[in-house]
PDB file of N, CA and C in Angstrom:
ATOM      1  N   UNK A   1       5.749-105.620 -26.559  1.00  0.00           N
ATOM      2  CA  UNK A   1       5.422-104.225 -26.296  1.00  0.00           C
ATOM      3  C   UNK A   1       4.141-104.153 -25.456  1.00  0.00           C
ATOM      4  N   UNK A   2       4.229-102.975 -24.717  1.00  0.00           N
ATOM      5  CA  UNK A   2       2.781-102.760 -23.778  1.00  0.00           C
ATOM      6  C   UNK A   2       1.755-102.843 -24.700  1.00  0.00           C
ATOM      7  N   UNK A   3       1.489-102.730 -25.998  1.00  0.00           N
ATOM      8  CA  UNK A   3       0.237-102.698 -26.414  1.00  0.00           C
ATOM      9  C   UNK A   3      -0.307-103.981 -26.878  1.00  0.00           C
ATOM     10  N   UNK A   4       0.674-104.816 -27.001  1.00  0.00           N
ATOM     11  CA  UNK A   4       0.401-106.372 -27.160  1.00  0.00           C
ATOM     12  C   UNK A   4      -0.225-106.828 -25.809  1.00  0.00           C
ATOM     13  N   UNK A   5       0.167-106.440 -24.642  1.00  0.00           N
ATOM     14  CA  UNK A   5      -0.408-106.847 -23.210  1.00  0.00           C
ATOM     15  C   UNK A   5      -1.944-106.632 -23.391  1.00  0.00           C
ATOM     16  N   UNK A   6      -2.203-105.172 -23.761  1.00  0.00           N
ATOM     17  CA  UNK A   6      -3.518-104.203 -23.887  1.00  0.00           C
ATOM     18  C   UNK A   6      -4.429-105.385 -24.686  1.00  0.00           C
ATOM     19  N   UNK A   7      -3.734-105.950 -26.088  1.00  0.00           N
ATOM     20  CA  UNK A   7      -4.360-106.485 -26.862  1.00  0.00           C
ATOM     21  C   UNK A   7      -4.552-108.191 -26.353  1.00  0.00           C
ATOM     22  N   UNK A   8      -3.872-108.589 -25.735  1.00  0.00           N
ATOM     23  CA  UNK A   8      -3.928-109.582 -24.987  1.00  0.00           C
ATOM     24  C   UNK A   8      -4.969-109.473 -23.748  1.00  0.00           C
ATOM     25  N   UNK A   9      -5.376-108.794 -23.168  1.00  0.00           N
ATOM     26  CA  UNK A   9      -6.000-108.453 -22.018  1.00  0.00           C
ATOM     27  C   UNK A   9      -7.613-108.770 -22.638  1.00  0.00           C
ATOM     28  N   UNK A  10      -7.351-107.699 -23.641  1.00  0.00           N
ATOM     29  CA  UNK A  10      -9.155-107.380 -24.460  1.00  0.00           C
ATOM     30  C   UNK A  10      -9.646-108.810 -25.117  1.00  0.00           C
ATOM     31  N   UNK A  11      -8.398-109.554 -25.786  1.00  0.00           N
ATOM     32  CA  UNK A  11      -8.743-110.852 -26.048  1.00  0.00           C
ATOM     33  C   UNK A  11      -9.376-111.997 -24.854  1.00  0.00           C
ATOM     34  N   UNK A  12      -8.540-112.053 -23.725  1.00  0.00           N
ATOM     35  CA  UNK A  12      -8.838-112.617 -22.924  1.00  0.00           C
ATOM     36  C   UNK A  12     -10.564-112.083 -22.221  1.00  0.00           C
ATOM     37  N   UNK A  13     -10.690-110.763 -22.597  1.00  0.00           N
ATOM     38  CA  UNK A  13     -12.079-110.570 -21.856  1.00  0.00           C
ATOM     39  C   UNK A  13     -13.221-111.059 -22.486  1.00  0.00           C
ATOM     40  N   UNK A  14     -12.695-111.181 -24.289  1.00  0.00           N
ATOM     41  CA  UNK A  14     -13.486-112.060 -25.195  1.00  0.00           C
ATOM     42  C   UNK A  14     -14.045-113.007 -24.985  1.00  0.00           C
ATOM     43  N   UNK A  15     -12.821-113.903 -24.749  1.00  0.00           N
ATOM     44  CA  UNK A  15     -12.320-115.022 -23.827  1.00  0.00           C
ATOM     45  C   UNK A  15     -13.866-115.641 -23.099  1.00  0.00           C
ATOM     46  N   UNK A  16     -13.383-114.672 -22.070  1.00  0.00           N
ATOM     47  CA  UNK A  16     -14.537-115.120 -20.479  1.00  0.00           C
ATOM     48  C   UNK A  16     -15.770-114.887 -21.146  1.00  0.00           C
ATOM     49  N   UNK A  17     -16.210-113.689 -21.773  1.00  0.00           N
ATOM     50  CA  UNK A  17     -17.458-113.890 -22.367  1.00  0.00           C
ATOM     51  C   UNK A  17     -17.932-114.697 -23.024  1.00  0.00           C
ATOM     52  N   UNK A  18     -17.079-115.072 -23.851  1.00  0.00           N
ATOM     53  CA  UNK A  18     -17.861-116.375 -25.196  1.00  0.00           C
ATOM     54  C   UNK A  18     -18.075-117.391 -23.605  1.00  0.00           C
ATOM     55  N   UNK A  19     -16.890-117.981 -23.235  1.00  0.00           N
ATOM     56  CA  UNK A  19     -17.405-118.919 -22.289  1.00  0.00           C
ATOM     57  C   UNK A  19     -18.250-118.954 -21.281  1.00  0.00           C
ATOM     58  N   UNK A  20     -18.575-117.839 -20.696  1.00  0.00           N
ATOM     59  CA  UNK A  20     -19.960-117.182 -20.244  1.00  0.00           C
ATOM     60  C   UNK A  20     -19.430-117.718 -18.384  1.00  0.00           C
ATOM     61  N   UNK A  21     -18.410-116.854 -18.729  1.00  0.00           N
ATOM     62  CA  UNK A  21     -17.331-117.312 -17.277  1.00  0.00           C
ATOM     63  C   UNK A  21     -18.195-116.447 -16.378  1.00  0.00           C
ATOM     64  N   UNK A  22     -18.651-116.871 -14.962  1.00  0.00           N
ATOM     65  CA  UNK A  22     -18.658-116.049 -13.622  1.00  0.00           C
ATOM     66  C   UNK A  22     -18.004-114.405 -13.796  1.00  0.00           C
ATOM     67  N   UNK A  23     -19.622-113.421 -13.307  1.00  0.00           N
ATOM     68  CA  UNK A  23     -18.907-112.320 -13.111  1.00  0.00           C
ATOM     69  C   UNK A  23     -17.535-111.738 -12.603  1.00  0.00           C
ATOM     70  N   UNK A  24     -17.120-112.369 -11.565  1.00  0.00           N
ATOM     71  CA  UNK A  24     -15.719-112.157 -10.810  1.00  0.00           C
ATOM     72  C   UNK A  24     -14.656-112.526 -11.592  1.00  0.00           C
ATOM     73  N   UNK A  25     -15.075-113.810 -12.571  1.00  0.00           N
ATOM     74  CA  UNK A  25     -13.750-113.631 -13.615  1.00  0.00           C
ATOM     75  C   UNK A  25     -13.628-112.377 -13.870  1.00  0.00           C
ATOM     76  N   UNK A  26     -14.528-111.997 -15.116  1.00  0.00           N
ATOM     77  CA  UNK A  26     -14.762-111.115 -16.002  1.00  0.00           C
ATOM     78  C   UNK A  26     -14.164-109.841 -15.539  1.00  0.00           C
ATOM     79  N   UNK A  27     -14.432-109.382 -13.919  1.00  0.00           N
ATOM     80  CA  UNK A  27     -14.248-108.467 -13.930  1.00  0.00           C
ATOM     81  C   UNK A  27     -12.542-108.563 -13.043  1.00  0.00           C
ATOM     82  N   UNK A  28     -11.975-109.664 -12.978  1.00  0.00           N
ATOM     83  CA  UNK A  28     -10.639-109.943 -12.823  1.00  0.00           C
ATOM     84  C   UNK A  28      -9.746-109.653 -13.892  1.00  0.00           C
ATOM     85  N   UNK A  29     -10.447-110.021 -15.113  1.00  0.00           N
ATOM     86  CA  UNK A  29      -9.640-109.890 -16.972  1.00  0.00           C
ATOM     87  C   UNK A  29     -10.254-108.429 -17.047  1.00  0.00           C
ATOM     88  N   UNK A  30     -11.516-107.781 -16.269  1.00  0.00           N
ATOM     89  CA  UNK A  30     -11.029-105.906 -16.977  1.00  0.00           C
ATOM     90  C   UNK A  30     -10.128-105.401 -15.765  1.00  0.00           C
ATOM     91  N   UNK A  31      -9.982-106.139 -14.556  1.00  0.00           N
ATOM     92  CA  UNK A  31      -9.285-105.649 -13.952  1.00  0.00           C
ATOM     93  C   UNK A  31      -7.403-105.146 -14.095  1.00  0.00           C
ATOM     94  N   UNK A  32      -7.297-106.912 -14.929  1.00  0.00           N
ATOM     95  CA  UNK A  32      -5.721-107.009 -15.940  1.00  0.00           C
ATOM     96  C   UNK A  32      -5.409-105.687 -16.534  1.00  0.00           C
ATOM     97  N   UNK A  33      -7.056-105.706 -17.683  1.00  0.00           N
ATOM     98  CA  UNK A  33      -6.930-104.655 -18.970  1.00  0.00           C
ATOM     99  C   UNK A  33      -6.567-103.467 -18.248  1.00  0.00           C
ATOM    100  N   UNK A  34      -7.255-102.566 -17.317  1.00  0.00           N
ATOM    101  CA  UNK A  34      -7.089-101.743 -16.498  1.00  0.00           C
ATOM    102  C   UNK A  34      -5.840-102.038 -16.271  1.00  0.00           C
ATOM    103  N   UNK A  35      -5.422-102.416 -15.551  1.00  0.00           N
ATOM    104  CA  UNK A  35      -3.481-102.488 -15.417  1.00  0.00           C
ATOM    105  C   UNK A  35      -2.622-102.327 -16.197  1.00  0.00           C
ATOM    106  N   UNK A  36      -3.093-102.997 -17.636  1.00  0.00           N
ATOM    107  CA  UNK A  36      -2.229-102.655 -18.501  1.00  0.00           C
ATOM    108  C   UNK A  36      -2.273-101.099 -19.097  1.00  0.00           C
ATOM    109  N   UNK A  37      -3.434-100.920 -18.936  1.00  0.00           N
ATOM    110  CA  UNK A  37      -3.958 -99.642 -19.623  1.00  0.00           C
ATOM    111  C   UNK A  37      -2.943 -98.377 -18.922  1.00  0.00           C
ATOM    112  N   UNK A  38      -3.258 -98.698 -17.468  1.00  0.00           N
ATOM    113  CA  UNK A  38      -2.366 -98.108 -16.440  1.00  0.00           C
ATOM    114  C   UNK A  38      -0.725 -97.625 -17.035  1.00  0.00           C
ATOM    115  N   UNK A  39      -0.327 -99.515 -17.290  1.00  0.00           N
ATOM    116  CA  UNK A  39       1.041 -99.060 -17.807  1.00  0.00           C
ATOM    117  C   UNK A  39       1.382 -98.646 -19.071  1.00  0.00           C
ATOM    118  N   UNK A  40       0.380 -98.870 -20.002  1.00  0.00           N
ATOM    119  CA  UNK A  40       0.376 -97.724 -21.528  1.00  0.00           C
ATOM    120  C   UNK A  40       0.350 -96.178 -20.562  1.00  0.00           C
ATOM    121  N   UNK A  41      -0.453 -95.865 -19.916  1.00  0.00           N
ATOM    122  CA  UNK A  41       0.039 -94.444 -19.389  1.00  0.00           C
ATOM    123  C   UNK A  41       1.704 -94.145 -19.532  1.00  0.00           C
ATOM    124  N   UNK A  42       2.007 -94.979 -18.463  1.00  0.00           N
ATOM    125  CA  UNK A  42       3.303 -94.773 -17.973  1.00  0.00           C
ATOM    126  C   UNK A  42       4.480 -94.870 -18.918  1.00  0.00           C
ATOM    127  N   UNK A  43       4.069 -95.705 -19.733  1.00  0.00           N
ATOM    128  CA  UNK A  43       5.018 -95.950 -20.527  1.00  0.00           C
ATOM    129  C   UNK A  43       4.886 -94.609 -21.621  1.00  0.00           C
ATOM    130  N   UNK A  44       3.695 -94.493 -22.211  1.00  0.00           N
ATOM    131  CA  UNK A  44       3.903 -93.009 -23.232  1.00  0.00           C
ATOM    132  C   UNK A  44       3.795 -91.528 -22.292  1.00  0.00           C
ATOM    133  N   UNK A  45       4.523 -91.716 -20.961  1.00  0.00           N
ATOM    134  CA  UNK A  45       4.795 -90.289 -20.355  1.00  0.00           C
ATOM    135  C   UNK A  45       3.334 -89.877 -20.098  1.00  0.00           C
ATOM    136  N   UNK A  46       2.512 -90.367 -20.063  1.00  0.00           N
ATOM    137  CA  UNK A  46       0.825 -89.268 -19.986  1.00  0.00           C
ATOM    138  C   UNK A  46       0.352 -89.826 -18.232  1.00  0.00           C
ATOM    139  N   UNK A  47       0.121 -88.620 -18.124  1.00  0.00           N
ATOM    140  CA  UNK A  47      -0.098 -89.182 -16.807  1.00  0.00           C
ATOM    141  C   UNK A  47      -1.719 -89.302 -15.956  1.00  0.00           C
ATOM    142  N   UNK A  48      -1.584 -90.235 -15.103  1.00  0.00           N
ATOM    143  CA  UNK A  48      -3.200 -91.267 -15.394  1.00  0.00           C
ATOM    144  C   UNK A  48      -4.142 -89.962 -14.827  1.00  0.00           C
ATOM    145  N   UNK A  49      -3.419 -89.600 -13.949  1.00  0.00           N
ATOM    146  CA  UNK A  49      -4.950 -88.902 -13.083  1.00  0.00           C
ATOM    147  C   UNK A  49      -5.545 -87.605 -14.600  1.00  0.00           C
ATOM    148  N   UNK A  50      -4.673 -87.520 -15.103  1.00  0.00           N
ATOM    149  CA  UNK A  50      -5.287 -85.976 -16.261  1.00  0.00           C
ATOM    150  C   UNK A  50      -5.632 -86.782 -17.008  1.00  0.00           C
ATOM    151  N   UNK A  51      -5.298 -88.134 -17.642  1.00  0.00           N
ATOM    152  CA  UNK A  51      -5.573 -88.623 -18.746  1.00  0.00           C
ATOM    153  C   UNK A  51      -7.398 -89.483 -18.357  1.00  0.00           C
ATOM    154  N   UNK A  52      -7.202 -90.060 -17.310  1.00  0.00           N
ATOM    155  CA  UNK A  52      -8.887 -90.273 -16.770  1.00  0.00           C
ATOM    156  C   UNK A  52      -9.781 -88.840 -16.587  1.00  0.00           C
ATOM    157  N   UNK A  53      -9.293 -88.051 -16.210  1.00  0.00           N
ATOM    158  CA  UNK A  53      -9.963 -87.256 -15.836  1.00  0.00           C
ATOM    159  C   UNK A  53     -10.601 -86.178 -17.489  1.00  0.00           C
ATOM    160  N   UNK A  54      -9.790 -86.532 -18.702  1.00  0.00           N
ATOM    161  CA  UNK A  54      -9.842 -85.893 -19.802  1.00  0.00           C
ATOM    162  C   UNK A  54     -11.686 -87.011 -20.710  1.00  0.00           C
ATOM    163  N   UNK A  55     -10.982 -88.336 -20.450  1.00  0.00           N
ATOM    164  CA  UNK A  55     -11.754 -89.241 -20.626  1.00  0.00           C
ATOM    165  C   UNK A  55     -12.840 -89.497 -19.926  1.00  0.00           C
ATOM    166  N   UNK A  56     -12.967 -89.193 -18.654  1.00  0.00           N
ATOM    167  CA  UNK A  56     -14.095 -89.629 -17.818  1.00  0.00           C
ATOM    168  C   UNK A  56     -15.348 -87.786 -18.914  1.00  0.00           C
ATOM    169  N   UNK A  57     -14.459 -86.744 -18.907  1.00  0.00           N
ATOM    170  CA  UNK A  57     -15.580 -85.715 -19.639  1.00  0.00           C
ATOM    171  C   UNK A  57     -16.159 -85.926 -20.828  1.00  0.00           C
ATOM    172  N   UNK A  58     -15.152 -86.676 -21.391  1.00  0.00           N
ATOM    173  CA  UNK A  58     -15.468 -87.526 -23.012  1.00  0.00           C
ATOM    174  C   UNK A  58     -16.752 -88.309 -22.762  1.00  0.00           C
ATOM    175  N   UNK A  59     -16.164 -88.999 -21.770  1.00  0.00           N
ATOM    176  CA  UNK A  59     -17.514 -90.082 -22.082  1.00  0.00           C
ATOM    177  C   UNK A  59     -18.674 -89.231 -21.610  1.00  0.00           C
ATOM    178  N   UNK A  60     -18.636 -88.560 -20.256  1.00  0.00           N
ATOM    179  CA  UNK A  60     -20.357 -87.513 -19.988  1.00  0.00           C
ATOM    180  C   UNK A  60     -20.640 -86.903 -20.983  1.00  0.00           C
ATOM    181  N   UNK A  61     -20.081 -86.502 -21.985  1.00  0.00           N
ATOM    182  CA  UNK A  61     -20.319 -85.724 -23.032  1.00  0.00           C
ATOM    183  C   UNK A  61     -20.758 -86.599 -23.929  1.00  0.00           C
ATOM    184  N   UNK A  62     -20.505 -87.524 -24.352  1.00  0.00           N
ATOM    185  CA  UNK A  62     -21.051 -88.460 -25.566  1.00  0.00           C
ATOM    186  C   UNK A  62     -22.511 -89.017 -24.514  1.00  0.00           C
ATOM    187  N   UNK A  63     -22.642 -89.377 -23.277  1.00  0.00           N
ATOM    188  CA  UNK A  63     -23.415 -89.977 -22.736  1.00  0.00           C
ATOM    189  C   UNK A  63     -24.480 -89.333 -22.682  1.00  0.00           C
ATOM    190  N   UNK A  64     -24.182 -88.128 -22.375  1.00  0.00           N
ATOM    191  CA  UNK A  64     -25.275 -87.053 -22.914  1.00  0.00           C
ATOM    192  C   UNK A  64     -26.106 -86.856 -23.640  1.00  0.00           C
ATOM    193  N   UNK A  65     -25.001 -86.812 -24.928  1.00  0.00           N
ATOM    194  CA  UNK A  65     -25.366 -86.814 -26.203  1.00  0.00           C
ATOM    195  C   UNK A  65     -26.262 -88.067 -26.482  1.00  0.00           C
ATOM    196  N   UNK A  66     -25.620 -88.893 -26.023  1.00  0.00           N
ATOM    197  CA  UNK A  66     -26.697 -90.305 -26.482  1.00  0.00           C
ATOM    198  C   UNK A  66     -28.078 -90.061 -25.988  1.00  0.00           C
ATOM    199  N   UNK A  67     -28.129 -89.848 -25.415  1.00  0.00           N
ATOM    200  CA  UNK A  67     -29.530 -89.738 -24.241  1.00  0.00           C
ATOM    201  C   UNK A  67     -30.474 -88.801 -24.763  1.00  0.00           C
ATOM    202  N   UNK A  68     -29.676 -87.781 -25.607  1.00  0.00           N
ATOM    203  CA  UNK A  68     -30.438 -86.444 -26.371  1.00  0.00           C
ATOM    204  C   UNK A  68     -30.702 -87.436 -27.576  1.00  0.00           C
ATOM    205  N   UNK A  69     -30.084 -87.597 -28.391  1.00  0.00           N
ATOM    206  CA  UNK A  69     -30.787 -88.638 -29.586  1.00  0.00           C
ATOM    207  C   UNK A  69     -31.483 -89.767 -29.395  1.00  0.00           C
ATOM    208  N   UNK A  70     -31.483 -90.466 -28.254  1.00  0.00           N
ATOM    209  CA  UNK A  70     -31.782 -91.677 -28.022  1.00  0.00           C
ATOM    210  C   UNK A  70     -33.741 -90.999 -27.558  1.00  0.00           C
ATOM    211  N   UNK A  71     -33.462 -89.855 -26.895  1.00  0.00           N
ATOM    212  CA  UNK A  71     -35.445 -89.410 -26.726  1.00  0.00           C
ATOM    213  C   UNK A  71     -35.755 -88.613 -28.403  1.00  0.00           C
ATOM    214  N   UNK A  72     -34.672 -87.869 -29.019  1.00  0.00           N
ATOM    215  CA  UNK A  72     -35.388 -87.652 -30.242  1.00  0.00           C
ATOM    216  C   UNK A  72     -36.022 -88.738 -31.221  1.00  0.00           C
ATOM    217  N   UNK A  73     -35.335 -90.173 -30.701  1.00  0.00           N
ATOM    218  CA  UNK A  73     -35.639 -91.403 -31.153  1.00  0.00           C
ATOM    219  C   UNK A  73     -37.373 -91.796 -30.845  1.00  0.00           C
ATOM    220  N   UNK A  74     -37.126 -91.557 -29.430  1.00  0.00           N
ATOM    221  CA  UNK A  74     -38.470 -91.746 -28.884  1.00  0.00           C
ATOM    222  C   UNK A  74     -38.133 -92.979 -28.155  1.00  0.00           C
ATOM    223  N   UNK A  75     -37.467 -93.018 -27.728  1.00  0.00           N
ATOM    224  CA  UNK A  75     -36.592 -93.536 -26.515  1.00  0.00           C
ATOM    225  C   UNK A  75     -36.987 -93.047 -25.153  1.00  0.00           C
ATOM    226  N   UNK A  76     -37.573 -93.794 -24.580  1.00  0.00           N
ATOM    227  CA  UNK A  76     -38.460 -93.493 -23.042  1.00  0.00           C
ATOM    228  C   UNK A  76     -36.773 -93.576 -22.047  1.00  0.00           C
ATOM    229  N   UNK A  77     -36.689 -95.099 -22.145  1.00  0.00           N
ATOM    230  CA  UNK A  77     -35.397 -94.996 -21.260  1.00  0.00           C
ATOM    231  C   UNK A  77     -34.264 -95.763 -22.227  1.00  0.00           C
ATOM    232  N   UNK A  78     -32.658 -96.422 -21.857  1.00  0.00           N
ATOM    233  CA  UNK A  78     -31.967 -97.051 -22.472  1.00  0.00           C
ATOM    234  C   UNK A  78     -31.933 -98.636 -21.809  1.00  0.00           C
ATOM    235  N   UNK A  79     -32.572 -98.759 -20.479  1.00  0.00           N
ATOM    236  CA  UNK A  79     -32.462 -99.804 -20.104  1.00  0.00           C
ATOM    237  C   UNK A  79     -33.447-100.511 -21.110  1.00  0.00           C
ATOM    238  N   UNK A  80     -32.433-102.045 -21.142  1.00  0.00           N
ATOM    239  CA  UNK A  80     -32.988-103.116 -21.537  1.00  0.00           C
ATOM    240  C   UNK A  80     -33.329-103.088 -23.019  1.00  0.00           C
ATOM    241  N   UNK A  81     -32.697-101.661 -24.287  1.00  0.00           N
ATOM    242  CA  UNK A  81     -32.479-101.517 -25.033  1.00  0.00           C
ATOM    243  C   UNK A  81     -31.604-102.514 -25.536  1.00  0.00           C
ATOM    244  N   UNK A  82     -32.000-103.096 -26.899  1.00  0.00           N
ATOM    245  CA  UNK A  82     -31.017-104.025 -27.529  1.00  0.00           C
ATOM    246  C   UNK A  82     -29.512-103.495 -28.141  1.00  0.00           C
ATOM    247  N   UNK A  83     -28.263-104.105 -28.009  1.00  0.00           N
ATOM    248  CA  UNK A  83     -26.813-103.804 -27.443  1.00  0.00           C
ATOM    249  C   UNK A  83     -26.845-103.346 -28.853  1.00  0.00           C
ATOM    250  N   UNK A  84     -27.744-103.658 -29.958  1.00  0.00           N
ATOM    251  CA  UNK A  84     -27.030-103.137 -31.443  1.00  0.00           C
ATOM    252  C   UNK A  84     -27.672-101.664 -31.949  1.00  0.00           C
ATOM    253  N   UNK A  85     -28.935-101.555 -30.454  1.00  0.00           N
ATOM    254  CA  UNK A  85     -29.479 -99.854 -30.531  1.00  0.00           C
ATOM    255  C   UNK A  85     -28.225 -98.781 -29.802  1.00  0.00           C
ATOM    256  N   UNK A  86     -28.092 -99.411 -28.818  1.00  0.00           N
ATOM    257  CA  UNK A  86     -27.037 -99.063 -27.682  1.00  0.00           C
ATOM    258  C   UNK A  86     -25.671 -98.766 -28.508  1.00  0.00           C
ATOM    259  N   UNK A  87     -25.077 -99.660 -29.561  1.00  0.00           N
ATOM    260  CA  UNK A  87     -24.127 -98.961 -29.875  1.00  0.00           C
ATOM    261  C   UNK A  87     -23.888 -98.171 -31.030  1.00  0.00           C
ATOM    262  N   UNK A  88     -25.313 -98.402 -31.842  1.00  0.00           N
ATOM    263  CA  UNK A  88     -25.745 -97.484 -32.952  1.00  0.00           C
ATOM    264  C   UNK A  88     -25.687 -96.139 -32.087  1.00  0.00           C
ATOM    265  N   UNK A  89     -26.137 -96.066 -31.272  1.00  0.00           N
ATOM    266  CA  UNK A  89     -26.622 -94.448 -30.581  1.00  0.00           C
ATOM    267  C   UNK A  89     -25.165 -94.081 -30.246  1.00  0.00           C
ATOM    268  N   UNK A  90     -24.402 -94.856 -29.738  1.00  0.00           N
ATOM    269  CA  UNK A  90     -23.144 -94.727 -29.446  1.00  0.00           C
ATOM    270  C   UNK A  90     -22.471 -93.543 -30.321  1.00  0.00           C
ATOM    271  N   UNK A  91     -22.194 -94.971 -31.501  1.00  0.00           N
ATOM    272  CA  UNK A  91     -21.582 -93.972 -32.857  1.00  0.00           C
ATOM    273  C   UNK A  91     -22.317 -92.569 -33.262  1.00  0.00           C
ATOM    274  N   UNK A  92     -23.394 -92.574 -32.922  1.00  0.00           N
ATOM    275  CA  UNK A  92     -23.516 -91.145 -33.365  1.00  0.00           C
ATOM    276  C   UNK A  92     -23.877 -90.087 -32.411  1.00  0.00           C
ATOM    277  N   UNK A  93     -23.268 -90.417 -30.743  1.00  0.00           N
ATOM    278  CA  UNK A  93     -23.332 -89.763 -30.296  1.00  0.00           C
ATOM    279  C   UNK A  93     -21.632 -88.986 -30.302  1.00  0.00           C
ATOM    280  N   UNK A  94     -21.368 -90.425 -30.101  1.00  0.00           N
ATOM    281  CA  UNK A  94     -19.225 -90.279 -30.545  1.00  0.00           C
ATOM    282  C   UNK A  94     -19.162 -88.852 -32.164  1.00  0.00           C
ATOM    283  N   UNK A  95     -19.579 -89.207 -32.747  1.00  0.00           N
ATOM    284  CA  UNK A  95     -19.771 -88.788 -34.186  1.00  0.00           C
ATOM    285  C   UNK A  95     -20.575 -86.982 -33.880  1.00  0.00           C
ATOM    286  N   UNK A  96     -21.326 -86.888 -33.353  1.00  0.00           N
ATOM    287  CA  UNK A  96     -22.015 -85.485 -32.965  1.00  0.00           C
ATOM    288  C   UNK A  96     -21.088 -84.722 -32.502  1.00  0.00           C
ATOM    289  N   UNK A  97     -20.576 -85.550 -30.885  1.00  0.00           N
ATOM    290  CA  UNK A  97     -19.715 -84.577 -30.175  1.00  0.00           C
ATOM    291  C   UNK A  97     -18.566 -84.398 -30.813  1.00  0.00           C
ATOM    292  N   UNK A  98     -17.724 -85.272 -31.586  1.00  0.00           N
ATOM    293  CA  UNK A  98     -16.298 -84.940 -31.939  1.00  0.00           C
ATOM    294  C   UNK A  98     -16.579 -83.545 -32.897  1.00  0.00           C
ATOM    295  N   UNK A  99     -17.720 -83.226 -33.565  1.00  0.00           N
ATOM    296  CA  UNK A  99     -17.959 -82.412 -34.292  1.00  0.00           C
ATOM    297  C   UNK A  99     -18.429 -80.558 -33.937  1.00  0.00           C
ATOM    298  N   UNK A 100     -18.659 -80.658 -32.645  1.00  0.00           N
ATOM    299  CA  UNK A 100     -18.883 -79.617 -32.188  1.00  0.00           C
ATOM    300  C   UNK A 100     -17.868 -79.838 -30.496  1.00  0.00           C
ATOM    301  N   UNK A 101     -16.680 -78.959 -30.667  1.00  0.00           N
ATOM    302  CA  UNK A 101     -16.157 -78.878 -29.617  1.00  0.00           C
ATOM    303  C   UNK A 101     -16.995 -79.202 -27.952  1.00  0.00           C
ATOM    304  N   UNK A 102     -18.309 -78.866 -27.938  1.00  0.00           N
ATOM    305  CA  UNK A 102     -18.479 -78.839 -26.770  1.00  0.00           C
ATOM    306  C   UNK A 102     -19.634 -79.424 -26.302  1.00  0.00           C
ATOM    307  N   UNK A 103     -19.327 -80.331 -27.141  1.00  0.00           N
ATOM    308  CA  UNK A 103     -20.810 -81.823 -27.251  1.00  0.00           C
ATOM    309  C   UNK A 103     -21.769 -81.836 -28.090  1.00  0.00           C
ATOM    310  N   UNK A 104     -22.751 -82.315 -27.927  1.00  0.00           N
ATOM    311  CA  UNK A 104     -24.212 -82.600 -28.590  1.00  0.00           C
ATOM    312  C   UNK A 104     -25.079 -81.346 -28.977  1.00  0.00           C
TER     313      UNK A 104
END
């Protein structure tokens, strides 16, 4: 099934990371994932350009949101923030917006 591909893809990007493969791999295996992702569109009838375009507002909206908690933090900037602040802020920026229709 297409979602075994999906899950095969994300493994393989595992993959290149643990082995600490050359950028151009890496971004060859999200290039796969992306393809497959493509054909999960196609295959459950949703079609890509509305379905990116639904997701690309999702994420400005959580990104937002992060950025608003991340200075109530006292958070100057996010660069060079450690990946386990980065996805703490994540979850509760994910977690804010799903809760109020229209973000943070």
């Amino acid at each position: 099934m297409i979602l075994d591909q999906v899950i095969s893809e994300c493994e393989e990007i595992r993959e290149a990371i643990k082995q600490d493969e050359p950028l151009h791999r890496i971004r060859d295996e999200i290039g796969d994932l992306l393809f497959s992702v493509i054909s999960l569109c196609t295959f459950t009838h949703s079609d890509i350009e509305s379905t990116l375009e639904v997701v690309t507002k999702k994420f400005e909206t959580r990104l937002r949101c992060l950025k608003e908690i991340a200075q109530e933090r006292g958070y100057d900037t996010l660069k060079g923030q450690d990946i386990k602040v980065l996805l703490d802020l994540w979850q509760q920026a994910k977690s804010s917006a799903s809760k109020r229709s229209k973000g943070c």
